[in-house]
N, C-alpha and C. Protein backbone atom coordinates (compact mmCIF):
# COMPACT_ATOMS: atom_id res chain seq x y z
N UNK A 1 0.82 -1.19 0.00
CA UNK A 1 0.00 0.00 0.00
C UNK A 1 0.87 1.26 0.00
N UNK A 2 1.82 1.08 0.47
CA UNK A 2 2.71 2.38 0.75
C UNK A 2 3.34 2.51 -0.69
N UNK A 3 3.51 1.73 -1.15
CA UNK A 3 4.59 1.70 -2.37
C UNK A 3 3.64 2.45 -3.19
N UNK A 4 2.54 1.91 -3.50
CA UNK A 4 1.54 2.71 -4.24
C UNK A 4 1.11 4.01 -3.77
N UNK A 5 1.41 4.66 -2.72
CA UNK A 5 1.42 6.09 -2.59
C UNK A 5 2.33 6.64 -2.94
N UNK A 6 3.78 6.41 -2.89
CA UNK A 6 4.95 6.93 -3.57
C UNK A 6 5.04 6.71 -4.71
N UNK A 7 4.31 5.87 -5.31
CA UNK A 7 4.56 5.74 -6.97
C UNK A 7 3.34 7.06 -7.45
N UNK A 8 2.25 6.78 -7.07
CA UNK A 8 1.33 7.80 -7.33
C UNK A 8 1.69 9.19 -7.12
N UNK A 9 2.24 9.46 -6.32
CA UNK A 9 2.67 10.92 -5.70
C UNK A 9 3.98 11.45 -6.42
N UNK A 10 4.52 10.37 -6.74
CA UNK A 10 5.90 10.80 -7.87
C UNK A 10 5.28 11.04 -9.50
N UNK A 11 3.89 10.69 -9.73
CA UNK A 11 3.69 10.15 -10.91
C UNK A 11 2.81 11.59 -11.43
N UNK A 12 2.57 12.40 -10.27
CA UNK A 12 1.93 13.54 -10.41
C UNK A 12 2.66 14.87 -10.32
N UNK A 13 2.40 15.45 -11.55
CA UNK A 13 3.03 16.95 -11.39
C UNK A 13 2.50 18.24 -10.13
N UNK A 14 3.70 19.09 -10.23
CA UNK A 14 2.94 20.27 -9.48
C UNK A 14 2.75 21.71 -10.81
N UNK A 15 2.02 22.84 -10.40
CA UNK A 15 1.95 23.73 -11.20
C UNK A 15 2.97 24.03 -11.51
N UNK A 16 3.94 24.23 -10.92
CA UNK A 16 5.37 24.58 -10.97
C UNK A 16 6.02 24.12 -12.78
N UNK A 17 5.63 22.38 -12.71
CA UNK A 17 5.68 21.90 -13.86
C UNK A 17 5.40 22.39 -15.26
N UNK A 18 4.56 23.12 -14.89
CA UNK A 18 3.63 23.54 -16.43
C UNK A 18 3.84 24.20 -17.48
N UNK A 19 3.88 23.74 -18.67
CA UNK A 19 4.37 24.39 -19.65
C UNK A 19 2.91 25.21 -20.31
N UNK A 20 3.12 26.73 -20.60
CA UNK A 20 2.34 27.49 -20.87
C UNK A 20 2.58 27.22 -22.55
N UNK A 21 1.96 26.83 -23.53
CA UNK A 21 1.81 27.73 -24.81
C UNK A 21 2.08 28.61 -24.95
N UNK A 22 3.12 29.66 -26.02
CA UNK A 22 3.78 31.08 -25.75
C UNK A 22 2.94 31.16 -26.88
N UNK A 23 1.61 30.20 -27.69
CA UNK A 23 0.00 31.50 -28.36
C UNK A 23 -0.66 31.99 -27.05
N UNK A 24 -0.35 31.74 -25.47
CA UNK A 24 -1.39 32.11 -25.06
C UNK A 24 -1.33 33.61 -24.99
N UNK A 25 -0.56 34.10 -25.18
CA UNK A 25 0.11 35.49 -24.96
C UNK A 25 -0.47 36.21 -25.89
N UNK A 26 -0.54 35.51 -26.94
CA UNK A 26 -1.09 36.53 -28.39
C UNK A 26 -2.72 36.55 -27.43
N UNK A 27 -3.45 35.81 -26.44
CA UNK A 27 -4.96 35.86 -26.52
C UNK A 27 -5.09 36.31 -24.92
N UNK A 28 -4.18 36.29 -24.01
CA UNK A 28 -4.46 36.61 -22.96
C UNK A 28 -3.26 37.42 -22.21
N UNK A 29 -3.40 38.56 -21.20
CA UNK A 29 -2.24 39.04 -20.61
C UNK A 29 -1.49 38.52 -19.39
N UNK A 30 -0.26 38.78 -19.53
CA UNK A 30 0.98 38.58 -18.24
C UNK A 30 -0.51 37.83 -17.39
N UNK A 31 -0.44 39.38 -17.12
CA UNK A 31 -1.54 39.41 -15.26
C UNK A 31 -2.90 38.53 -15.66
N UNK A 32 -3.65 38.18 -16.51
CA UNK A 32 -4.40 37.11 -16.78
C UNK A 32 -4.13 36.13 -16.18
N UNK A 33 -2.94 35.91 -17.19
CA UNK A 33 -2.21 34.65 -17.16
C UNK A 33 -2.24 34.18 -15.30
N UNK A 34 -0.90 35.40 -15.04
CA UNK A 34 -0.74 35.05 -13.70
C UNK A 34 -1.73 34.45 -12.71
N UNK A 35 -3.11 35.50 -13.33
CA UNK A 35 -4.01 35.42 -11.97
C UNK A 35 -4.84 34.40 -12.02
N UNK A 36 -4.85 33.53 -13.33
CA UNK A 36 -5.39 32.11 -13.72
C UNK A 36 -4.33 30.69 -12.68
N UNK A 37 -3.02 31.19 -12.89
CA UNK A 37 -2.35 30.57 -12.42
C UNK A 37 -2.21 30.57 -10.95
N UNK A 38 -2.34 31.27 -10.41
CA UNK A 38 -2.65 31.41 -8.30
C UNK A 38 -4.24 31.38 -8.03
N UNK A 39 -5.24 31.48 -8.92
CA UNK A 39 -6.30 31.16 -8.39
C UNK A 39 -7.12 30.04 -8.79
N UNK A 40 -6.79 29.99 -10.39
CA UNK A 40 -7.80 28.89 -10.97
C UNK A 40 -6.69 28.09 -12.11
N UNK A 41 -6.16 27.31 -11.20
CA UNK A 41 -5.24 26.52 -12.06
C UNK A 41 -5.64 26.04 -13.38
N UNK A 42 -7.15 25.15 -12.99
CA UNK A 42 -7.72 24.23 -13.91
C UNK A 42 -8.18 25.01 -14.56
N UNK A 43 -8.65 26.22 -14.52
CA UNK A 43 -8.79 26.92 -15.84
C UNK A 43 -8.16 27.14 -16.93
N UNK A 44 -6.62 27.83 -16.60
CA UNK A 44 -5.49 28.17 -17.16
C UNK A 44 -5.34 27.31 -17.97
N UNK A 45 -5.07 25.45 -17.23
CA UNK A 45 -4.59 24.36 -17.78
C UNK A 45 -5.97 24.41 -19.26
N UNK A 46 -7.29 24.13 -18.95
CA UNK A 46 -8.38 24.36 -20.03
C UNK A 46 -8.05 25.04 -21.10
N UNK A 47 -7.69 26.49 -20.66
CA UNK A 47 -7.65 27.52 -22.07
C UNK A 47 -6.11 27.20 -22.71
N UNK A 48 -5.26 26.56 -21.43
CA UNK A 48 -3.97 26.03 -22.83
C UNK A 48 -4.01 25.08 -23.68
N UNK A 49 -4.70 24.04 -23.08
CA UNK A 49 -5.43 22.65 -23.29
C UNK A 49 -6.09 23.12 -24.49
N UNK A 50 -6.68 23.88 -24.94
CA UNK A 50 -7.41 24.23 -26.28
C UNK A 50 -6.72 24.65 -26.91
N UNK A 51 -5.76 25.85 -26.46
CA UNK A 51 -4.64 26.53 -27.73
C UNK A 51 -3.97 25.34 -28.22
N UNK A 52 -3.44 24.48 -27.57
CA UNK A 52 -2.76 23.42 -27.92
C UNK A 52 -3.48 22.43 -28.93
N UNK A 53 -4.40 21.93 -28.69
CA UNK A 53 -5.57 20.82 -29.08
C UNK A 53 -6.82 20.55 -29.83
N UNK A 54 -7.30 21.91 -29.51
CA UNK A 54 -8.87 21.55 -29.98
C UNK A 54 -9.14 21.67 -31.54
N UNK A 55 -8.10 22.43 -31.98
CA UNK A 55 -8.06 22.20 -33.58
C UNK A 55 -6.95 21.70 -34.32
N UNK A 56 -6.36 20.98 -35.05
CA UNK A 56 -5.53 20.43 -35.42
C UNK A 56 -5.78 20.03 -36.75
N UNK A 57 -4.53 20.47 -37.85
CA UNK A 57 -4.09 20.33 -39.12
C UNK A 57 -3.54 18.99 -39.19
N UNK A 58 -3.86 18.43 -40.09
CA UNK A 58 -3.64 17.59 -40.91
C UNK A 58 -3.31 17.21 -42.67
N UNK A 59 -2.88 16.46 -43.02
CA UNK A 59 -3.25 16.28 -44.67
C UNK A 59 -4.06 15.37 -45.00
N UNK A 60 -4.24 14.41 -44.01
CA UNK A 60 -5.08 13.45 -44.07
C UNK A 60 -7.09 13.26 -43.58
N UNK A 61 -7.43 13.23 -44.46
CA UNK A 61 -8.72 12.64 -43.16
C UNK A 61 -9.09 11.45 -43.04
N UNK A 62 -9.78 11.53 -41.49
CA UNK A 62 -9.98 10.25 -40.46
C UNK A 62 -10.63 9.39 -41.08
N UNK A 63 -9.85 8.26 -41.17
CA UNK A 63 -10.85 6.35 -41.62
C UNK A 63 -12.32 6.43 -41.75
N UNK A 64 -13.19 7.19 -40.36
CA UNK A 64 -14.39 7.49 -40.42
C UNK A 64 -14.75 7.94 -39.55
N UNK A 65 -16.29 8.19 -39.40
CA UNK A 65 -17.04 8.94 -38.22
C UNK A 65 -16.13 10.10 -38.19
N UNK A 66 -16.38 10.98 -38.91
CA UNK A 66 -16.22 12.47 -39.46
C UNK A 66 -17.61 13.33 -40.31
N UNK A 67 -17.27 14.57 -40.19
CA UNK A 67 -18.16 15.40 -41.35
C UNK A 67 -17.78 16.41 -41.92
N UNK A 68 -17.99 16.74 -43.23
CA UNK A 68 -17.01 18.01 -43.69
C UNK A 68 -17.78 18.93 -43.52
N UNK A 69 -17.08 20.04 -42.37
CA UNK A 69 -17.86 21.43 -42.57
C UNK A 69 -17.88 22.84 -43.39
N UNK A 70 -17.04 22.57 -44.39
CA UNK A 70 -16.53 23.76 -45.28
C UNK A 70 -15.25 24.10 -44.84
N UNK A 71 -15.01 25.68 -45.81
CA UNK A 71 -14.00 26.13 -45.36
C UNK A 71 -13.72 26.92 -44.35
N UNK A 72 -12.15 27.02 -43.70
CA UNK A 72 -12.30 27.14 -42.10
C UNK A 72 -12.21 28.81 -42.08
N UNK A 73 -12.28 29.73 -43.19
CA UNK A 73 -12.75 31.14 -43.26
C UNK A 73 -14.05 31.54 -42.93
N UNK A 74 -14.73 30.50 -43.55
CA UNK A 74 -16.24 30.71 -43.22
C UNK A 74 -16.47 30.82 -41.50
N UNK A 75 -15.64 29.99 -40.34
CA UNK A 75 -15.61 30.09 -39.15
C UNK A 75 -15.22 31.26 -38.51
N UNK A 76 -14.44 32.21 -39.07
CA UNK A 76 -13.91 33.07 -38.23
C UNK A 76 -14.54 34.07 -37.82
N UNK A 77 -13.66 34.51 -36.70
CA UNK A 77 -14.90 35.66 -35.83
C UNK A 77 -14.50 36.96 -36.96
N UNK A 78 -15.33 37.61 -36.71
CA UNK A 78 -15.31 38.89 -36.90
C UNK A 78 -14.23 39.67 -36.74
N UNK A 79 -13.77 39.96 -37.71
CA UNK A 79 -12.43 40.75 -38.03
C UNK A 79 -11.19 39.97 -38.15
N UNK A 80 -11.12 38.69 -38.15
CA UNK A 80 -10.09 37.43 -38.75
C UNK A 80 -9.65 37.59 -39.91
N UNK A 81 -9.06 38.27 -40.13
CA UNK A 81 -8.51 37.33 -41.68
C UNK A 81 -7.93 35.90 -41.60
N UNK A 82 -8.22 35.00 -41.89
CA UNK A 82 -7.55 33.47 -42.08
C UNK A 82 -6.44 33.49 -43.54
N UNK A 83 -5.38 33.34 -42.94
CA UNK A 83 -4.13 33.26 -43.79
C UNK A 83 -3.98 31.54 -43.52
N UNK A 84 -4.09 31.11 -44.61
CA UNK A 84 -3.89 29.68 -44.77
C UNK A 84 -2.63 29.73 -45.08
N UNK A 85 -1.77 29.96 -45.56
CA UNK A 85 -0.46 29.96 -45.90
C UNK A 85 0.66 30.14 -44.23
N UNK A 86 -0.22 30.74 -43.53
CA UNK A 86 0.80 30.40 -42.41
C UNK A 86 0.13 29.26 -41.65
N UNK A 87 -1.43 29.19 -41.53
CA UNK A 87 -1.59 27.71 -41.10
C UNK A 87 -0.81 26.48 -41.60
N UNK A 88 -0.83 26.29 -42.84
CA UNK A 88 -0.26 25.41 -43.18
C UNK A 88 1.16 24.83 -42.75
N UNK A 89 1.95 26.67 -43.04
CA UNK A 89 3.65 25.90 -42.29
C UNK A 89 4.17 26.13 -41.26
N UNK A 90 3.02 26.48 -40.06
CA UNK A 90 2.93 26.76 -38.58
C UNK A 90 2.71 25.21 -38.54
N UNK A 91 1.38 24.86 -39.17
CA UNK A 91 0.21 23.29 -38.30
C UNK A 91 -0.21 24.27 -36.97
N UNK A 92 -0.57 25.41 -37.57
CA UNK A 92 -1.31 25.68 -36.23
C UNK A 92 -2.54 26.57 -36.61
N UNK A 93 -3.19 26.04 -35.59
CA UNK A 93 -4.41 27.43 -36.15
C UNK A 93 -5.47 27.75 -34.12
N UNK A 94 -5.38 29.42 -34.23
CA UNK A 94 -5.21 29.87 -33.02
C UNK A 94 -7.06 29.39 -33.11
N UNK A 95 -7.48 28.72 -32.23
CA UNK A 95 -8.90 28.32 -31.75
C UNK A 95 -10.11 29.39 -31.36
N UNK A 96 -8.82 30.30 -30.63
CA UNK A 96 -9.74 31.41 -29.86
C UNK A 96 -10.22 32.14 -31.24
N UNK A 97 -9.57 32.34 -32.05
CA UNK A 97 -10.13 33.32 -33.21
C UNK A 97 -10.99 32.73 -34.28
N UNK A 98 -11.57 31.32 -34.03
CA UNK A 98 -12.61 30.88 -34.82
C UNK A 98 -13.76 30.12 -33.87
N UNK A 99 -14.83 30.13 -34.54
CA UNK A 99 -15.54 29.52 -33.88
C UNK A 99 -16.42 28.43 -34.38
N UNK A 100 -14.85 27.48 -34.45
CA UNK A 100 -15.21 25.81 -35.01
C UNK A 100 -16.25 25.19 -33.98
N UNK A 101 -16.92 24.72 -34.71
CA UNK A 101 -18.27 23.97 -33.79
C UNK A 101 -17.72 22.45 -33.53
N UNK A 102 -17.93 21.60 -32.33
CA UNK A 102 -17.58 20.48 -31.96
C UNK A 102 -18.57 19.84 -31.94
N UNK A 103 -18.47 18.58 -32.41
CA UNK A 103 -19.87 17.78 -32.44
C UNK A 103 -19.43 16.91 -31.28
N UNK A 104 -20.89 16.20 -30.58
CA UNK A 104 -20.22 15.35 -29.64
C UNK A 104 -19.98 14.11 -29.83
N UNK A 105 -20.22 13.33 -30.98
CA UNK A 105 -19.12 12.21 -31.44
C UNK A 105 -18.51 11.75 -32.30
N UNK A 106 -18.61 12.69 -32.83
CA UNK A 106 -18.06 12.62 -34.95
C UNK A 106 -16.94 13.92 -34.85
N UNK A 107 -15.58 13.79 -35.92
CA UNK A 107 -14.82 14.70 -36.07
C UNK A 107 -15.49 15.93 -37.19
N UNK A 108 -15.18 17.13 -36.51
CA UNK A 108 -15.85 17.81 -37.54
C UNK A 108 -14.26 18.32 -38.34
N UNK A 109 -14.40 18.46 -39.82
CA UNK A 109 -13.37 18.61 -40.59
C UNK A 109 -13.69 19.86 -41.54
N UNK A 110 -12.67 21.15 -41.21
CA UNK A 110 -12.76 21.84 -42.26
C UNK A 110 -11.30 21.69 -43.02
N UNK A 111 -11.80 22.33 -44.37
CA UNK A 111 -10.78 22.08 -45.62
C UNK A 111 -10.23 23.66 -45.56
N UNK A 112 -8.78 23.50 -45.99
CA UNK A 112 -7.74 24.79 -46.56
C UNK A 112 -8.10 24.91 -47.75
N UNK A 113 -7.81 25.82 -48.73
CA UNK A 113 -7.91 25.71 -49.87
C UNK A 113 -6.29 24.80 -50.88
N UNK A 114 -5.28 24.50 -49.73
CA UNK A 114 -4.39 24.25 -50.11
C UNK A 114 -4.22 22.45 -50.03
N UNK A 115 -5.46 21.89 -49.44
CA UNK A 115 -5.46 20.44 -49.51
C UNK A 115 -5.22 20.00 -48.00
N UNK A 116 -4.89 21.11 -46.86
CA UNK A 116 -5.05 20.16 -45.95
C UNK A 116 -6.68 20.17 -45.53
N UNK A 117 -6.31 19.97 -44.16
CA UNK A 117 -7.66 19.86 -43.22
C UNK A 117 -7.51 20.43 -42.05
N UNK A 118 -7.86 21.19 -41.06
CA UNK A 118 -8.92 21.19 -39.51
C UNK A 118 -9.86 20.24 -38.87
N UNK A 119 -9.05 19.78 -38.58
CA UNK A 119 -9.92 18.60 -37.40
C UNK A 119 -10.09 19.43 -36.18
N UNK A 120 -11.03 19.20 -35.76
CA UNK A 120 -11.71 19.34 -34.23
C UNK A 120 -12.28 17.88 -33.60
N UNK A 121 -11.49 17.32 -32.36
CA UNK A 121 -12.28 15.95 -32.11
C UNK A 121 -13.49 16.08 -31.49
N UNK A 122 -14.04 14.96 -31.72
CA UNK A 122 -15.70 15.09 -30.74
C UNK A 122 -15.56 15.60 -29.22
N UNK A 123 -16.06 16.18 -28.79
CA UNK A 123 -16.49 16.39 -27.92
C UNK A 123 -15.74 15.41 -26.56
N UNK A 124 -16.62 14.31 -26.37
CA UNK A 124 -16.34 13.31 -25.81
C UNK A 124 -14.80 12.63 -25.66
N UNK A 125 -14.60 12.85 -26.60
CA UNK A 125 -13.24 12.48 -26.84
C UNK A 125 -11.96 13.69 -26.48
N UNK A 126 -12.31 14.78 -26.56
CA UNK A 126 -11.95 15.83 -26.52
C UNK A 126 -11.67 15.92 -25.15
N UNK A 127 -12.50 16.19 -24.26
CA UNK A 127 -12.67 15.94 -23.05
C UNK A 127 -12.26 15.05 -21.88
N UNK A 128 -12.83 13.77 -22.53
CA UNK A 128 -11.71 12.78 -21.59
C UNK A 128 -10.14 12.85 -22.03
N UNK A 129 -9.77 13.42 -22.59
CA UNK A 129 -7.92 13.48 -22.65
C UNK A 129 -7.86 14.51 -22.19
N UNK A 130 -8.49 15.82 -21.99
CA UNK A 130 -8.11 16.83 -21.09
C UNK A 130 -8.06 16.55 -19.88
N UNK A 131 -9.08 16.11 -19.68
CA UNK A 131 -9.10 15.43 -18.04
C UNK A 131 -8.13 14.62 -17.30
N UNK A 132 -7.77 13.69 -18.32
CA UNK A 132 -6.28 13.02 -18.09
C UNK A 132 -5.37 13.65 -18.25
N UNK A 133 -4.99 14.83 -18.73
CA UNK A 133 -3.78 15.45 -18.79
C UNK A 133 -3.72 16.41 -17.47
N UNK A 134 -4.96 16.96 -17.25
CA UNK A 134 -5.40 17.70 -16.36
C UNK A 134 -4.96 16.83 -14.47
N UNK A 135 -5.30 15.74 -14.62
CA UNK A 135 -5.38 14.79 -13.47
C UNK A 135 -3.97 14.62 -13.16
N UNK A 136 -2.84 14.51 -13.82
CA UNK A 136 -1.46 14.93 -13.09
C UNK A 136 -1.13 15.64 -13.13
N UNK A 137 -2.04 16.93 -12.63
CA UNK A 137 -1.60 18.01 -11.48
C UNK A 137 -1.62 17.95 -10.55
N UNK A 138 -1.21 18.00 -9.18
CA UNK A 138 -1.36 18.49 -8.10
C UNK A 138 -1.61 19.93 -7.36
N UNK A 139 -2.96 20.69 -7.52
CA UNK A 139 -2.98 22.07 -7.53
C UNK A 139 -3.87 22.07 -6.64
C-alpha cells in the first residue's frame, strides 16, 4: 500500500511543472495569465489545453465517423482574416479566433484551400484526454 502512494505521488506533477503555450500570450495578458495561475489553475490548464488541441491540421482525413464542414474562413470571428499559408507551415491554427463547432461524437473537418484539413475531435473524446492530462496536477 505504501509503495503505491509513492509511486502515485511521484507520478503527479505540481503547477510549478507547467508548460504554458507562448499562443497564449497573443490571446491573454501577463496578469491574466498570472491570476489564472494562483487562483484557478484548472482553468489556465483548459484555455492552454485548447490553444494546444482543440483544432488540429492535418493532410489526411480520419478512416471514419467524421463530417465536412466547409472552409475554415467561413468560421472566423469577426475581423479574422484566415491566412492559410501560415496555417499550413505553422500546423497551427489559433482556436480562440474561430468559432469551429464540436460535435459530440463525430470529427468535424474543415478544408484549406491548399489540400489540408482542420480537425476538431468530438467532444467526448476531446474531453476525456483533457481530463487526463489535467489529473497529473497536483494544484
Amino acid at each position: 500500500m505504501a509503495i503505491c502512494c509513492v509511486v502515485v505521488g511521484y507520478s503527479q506533477k505540481r503547477t510549478s511543472d507547467f508548460e504554458l503555450n507562448p499562443k497564449m500570450y497573443e490571446q491573454f495578458t501577463q496578469a491574466e495569465i498570472n491570476q489564472m495561475m494562483q487562483t484557478d489553475f484548472a482553468q489556465l490548464f483548459k484555455l492552454n489545453y485548447k490553444m494546444t488541441n482543440y483544432a488540429l491540421m492535418t493532410t489526411k482525413l480520419p478512416d471514419s465517423n467524421y463530417q465536412m464542414l466547409g472552409g475554415v474562413q467561413k468560421y472566423a470571428n469577426p475581423g479574422v482574416v484566415t491566412n492559410e499559408s501560415e496555417i499550413a507551415s505553422t500546423g497551427f491554427i489559433n482556436p480562440f479566433l474561430y468559432s469551429l463547432p464540436q460535435d459530440a461524437y463525430r470529427v468535424n473537418v474543415f478544408t484549406l484551400s491548399n489540400g489540408c484539413y482542420i480537425m476538431v475531435l468530438p467532444k467526448n473524446t476531446y474531453e476525456e484526454r483533457e481530463q487526463a492530462q489535467l489529473s497529473q496536477y497536483v494544484y
